[in-house]
N, C-alpha and C. Protein backbone atom coordinates (compact mmCIF):
# COMPACT_ATOMS: atom_id res chain seq x y z
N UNK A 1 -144.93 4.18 74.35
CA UNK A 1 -144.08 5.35 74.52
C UNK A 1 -144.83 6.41 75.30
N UNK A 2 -144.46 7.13 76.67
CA UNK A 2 -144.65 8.08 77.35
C UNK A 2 -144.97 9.23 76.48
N UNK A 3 -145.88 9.99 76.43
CA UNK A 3 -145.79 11.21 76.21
C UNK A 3 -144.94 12.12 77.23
N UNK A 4 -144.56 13.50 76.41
CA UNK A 4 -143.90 14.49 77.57
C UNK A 4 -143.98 14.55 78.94
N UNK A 5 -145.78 14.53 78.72
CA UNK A 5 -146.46 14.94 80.14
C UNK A 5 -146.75 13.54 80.90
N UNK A 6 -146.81 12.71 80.29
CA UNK A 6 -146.49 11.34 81.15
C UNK A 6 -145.44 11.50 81.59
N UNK A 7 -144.36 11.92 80.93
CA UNK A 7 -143.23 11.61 81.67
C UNK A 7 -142.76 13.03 82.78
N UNK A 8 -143.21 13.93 82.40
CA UNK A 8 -143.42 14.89 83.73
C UNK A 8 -143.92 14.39 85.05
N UNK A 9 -144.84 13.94 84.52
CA UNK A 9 -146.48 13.69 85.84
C UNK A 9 -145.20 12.17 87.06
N UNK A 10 -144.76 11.74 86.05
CA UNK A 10 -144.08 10.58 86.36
C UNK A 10 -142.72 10.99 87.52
N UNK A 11 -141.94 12.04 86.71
CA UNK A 11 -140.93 12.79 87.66
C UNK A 11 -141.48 13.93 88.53
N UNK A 12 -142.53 13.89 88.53
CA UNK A 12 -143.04 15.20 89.77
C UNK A 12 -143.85 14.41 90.71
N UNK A 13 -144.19 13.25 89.96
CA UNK A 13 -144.25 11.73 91.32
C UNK A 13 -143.17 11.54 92.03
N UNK A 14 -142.48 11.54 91.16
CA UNK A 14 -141.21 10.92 92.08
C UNK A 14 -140.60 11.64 93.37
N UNK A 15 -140.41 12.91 92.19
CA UNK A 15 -140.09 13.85 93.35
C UNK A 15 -141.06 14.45 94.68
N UNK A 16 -142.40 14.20 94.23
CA UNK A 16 -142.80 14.36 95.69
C UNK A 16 -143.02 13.23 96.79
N UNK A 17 -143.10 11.93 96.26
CA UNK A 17 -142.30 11.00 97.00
C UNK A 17 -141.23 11.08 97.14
N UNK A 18 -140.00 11.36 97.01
CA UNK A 18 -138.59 11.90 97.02
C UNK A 18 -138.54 13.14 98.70
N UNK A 19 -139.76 13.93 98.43
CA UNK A 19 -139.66 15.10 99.17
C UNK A 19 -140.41 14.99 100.76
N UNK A 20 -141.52 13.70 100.17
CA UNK A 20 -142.14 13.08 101.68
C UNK A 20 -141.22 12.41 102.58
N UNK A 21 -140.53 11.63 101.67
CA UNK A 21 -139.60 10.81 102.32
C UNK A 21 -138.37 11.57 103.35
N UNK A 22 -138.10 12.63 102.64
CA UNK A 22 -136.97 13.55 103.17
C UNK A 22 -137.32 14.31 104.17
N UNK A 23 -138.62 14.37 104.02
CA UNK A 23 -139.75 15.09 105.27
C UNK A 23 -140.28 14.54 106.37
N UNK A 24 -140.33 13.13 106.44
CA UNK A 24 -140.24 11.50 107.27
C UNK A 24 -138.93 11.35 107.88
N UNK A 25 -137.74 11.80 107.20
CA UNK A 25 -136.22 11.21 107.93
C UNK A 25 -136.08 12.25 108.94
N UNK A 26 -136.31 13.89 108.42
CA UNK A 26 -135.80 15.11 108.63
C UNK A 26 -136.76 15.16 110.50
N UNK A 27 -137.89 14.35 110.23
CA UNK A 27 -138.69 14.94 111.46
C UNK A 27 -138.05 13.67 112.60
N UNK A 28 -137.71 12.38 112.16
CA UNK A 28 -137.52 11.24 112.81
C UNK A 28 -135.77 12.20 113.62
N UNK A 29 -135.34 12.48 112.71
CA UNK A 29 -133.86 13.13 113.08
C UNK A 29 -134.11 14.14 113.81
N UNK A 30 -135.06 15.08 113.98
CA UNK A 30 -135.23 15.93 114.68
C UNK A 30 -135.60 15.52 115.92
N UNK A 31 -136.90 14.80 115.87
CA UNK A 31 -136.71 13.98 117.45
C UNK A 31 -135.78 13.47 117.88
N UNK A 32 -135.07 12.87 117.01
CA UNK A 32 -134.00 12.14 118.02
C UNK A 32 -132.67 13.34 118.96
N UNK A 33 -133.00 14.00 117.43
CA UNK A 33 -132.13 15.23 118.39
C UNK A 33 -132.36 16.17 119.84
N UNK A 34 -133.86 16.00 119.42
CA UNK A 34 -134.69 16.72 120.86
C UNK A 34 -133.93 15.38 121.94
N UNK A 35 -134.30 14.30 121.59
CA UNK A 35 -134.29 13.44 122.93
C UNK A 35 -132.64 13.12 122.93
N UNK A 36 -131.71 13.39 122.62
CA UNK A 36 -130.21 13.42 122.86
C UNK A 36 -129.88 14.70 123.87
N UNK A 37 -130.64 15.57 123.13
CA UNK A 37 -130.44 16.54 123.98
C UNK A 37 -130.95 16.88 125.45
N UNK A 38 -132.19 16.05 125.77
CA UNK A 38 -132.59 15.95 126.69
C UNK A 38 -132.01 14.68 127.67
N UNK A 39 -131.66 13.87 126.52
CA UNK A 39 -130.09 12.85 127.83
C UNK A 39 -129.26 13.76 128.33
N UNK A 40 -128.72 14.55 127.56
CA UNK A 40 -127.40 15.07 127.73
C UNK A 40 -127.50 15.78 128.76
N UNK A 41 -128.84 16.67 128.90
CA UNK A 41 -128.81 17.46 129.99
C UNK A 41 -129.24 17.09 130.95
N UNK A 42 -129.78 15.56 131.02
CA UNK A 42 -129.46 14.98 132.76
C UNK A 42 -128.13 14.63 132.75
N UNK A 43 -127.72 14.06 131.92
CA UNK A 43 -126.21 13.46 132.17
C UNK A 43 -125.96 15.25 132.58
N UNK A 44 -125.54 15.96 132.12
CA UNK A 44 -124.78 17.11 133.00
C UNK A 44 -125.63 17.49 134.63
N UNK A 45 -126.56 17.41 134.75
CA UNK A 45 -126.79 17.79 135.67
C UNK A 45 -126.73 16.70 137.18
N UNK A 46 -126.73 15.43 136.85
CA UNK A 46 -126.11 14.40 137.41
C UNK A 46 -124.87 14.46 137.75
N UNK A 47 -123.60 15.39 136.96
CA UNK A 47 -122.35 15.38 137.31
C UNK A 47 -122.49 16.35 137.83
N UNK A 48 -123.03 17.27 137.44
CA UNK A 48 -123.29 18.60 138.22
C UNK A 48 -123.09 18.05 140.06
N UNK A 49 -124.12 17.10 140.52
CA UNK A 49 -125.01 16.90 141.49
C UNK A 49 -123.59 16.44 141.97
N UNK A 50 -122.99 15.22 140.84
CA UNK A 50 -121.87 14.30 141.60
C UNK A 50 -120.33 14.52 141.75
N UNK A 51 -120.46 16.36 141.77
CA UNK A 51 -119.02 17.09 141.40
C UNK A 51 -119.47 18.01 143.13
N UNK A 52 -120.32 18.28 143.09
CA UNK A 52 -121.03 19.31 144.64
C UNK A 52 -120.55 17.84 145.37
N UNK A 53 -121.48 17.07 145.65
CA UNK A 53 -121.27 15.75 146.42
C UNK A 53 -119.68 15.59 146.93
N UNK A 54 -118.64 15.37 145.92
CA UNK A 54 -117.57 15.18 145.74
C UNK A 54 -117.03 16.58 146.56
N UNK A 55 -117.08 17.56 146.30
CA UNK A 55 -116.73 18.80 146.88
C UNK A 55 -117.00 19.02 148.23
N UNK A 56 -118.17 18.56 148.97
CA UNK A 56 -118.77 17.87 150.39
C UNK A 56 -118.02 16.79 150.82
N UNK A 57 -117.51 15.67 150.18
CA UNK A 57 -116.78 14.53 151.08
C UNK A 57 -115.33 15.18 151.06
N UNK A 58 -115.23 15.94 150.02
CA UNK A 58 -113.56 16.57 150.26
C UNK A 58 -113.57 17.62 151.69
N UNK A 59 -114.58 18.43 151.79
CA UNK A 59 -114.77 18.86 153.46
C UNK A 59 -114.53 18.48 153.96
N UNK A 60 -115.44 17.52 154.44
CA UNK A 60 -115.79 16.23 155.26
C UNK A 60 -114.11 15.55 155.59
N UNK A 61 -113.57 15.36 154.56
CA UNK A 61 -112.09 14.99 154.71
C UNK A 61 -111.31 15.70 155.44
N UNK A 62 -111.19 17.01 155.15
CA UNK A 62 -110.16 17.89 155.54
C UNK A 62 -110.38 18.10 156.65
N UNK A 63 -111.66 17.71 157.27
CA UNK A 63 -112.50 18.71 158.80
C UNK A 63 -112.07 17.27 159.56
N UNK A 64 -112.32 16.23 159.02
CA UNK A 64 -111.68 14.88 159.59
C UNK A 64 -109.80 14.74 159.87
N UNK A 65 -109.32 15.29 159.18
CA UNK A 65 -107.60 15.10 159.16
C UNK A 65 -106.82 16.08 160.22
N UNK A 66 -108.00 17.34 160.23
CA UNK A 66 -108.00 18.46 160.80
C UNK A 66 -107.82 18.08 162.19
N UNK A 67 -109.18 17.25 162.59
CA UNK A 67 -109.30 16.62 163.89
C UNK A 67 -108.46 15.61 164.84
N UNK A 68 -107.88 14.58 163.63
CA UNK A 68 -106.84 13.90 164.40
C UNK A 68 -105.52 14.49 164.41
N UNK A 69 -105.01 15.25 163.38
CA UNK A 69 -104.18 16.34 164.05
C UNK A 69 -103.88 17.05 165.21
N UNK A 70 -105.05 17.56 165.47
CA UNK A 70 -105.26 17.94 166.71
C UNK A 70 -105.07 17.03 167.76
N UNK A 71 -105.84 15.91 167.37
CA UNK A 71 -105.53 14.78 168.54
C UNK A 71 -104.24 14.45 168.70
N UNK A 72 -103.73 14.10 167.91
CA UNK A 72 -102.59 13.73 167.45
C UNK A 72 -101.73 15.04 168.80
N UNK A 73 -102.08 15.80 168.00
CA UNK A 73 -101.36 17.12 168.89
C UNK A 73 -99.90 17.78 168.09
């Protein structure tokens, strides 16, 4: 049979294994959050890049339609 304090010593084990563990997930989750967030913000800045691009061939279009118009007459 446990004494009191055995059985203290026993649940304040636990719980600080309990509290390492939560301190192991909490930091693993935190990185992952750093590095999601650091996808995310190439993914935006990639559309960023491929929305300008897009906005340039739409020029490029209009300055082209522009031209055979003209030819056109």
């Amino acid at each position: 049979m446990l004494t009191t304090i055995e059985q203290l010593n026993e649940k304040i084990d636990a719980m600080v294994t309990r509290y390492e563990t939560m301190k192991n997930e909490n930091e693993t989750l935190r990185m992952e959050l750093i590095s999601c967030k650091g996808q995310s913000e190439a993914k935006d800045a990639t559309i960023n890049k491929l929305e300008e691009e897009n906005a340039l061939k739409d020029i490029e279009i209009e300055e082209i339609v522009k031209k055979i118009e003209i030819a056109l007459g």
